[in-house]
Protein backbone atom coordinates (compact mmCIF):
# COMPACT_ATOMS: atom_id res chain seq x y z
CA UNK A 1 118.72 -16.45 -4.38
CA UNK A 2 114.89 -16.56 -3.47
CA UNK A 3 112.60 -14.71 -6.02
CA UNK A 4 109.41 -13.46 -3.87
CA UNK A 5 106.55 -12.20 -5.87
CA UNK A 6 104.13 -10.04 -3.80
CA UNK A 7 101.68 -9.00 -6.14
CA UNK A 8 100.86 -12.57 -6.76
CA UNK A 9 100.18 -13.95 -3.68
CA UNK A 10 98.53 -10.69 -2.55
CA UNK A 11 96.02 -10.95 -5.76
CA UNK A 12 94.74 -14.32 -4.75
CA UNK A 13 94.42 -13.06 -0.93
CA UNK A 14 92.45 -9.99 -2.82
CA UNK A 15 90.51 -12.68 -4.54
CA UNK A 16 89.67 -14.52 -1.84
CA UNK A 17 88.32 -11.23 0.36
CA UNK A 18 86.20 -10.40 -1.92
CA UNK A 19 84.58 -13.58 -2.66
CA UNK A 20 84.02 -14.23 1.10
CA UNK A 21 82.58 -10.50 1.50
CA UNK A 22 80.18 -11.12 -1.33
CA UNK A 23 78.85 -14.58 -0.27
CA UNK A 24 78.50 -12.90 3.45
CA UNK A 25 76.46 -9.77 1.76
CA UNK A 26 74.62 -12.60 0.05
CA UNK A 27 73.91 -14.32 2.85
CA UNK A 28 72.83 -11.40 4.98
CA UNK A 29 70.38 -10.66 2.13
CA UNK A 30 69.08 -13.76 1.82
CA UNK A 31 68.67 -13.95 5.78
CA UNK A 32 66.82 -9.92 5.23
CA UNK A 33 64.61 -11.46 3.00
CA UNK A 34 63.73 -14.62 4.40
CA UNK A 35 62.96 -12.41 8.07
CA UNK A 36 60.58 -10.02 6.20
CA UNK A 37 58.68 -12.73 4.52
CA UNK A 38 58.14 -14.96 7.69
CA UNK A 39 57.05 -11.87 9.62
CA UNK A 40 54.93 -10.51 6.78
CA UNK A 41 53.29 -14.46 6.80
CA UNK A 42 52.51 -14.08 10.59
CA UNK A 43 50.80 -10.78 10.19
CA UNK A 44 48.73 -12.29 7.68
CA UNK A 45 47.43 -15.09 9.60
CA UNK A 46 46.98 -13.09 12.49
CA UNK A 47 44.71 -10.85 10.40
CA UNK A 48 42.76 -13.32 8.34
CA UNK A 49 42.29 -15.08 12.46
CA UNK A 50 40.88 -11.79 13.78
CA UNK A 51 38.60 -11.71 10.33
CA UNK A 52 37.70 -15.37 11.19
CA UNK A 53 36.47 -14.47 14.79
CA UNK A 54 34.69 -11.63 13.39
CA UNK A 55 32.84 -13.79 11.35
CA UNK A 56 32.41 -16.44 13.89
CA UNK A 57 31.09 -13.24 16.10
CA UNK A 58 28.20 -12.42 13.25
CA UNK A 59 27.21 -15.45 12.22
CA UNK A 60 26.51 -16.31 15.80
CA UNK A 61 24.51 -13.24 16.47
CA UNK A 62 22.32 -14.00 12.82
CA UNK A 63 21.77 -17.80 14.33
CA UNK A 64 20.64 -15.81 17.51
CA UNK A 65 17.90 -13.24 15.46
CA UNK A 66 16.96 -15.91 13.06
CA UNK A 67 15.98 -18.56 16.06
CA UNK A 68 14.49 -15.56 18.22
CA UNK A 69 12.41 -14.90 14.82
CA UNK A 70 11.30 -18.58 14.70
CA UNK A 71 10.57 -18.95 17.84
CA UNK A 72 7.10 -20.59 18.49
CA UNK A 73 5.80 -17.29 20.36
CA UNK A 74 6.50 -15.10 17.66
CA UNK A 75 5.36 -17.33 15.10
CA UNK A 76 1.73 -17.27 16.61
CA UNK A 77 1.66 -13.60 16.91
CA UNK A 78 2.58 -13.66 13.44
CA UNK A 79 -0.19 -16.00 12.82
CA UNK A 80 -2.33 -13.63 14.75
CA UNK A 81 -1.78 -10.54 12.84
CA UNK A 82 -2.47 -12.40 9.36
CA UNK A 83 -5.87 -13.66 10.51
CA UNK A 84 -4.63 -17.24 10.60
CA UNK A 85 -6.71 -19.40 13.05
CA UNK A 86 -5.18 -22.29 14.83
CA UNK A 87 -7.32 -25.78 13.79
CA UNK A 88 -7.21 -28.71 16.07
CA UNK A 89 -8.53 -31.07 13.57
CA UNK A 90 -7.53 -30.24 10.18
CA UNK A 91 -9.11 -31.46 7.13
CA UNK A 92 -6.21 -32.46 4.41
CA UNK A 93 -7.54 -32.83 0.71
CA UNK A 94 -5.99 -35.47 -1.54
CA UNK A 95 -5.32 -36.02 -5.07
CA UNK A 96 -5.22 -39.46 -6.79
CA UNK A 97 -2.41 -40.10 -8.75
CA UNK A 98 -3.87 -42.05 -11.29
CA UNK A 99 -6.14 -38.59 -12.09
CA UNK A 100 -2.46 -36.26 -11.97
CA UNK A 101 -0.83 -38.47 -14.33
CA UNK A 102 -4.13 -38.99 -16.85
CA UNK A 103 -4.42 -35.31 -16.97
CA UNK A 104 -0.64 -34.51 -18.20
């Protein structure tokens, strides 16, 4: 006579299920996870690049005042309106440095 025990072999089946089901809700959280970090990762970069070309934008248009403000035009209308006069042959003065270092 055979002795068949259901509710042993059906427990381990049971076992088994739900062991599988877990590691695949594991997995599919994992996977949930992983997604939402790589996309939030690309929207970062792709805002900190538009903040780069924004910056590349404005420092190119404060090279473009700061040279039209040094330009050699508008440095001798400058020159003009503070009464400075242009010399051809300028006269330097000079210090010895025997008299600097004495006097120290």
């Amino acid at each position: 006579m055979t002795i068949i025990e259901p509710q042993k072999n059906k427990r381990r089946i049971n076992v088994f299920f739900m062991s599988s089901i877990s590691m695949s809700l594991g997995a599919v959280l994992v996977s949930v996870f992983t997604y939402n970090s790589t996309i939030n990762l690309a929207r970062s970069s792709h805002d900190a690049e538009l903040k780069h070309k924004s910056a590349l934008t404005a420092n190119a248009e404060l090279k473009n005042k700061l040279y039209s403000l040094l330009d050699a035009k508008n440095l001798r209308k400058l020159a003009e309106l503070e009464g400075l006069k242009r010399v051809s042959n300028p006269e330097y003065f000079e210090v010895k440095a025997g008299v600097v270092l004495a006097e120290r």
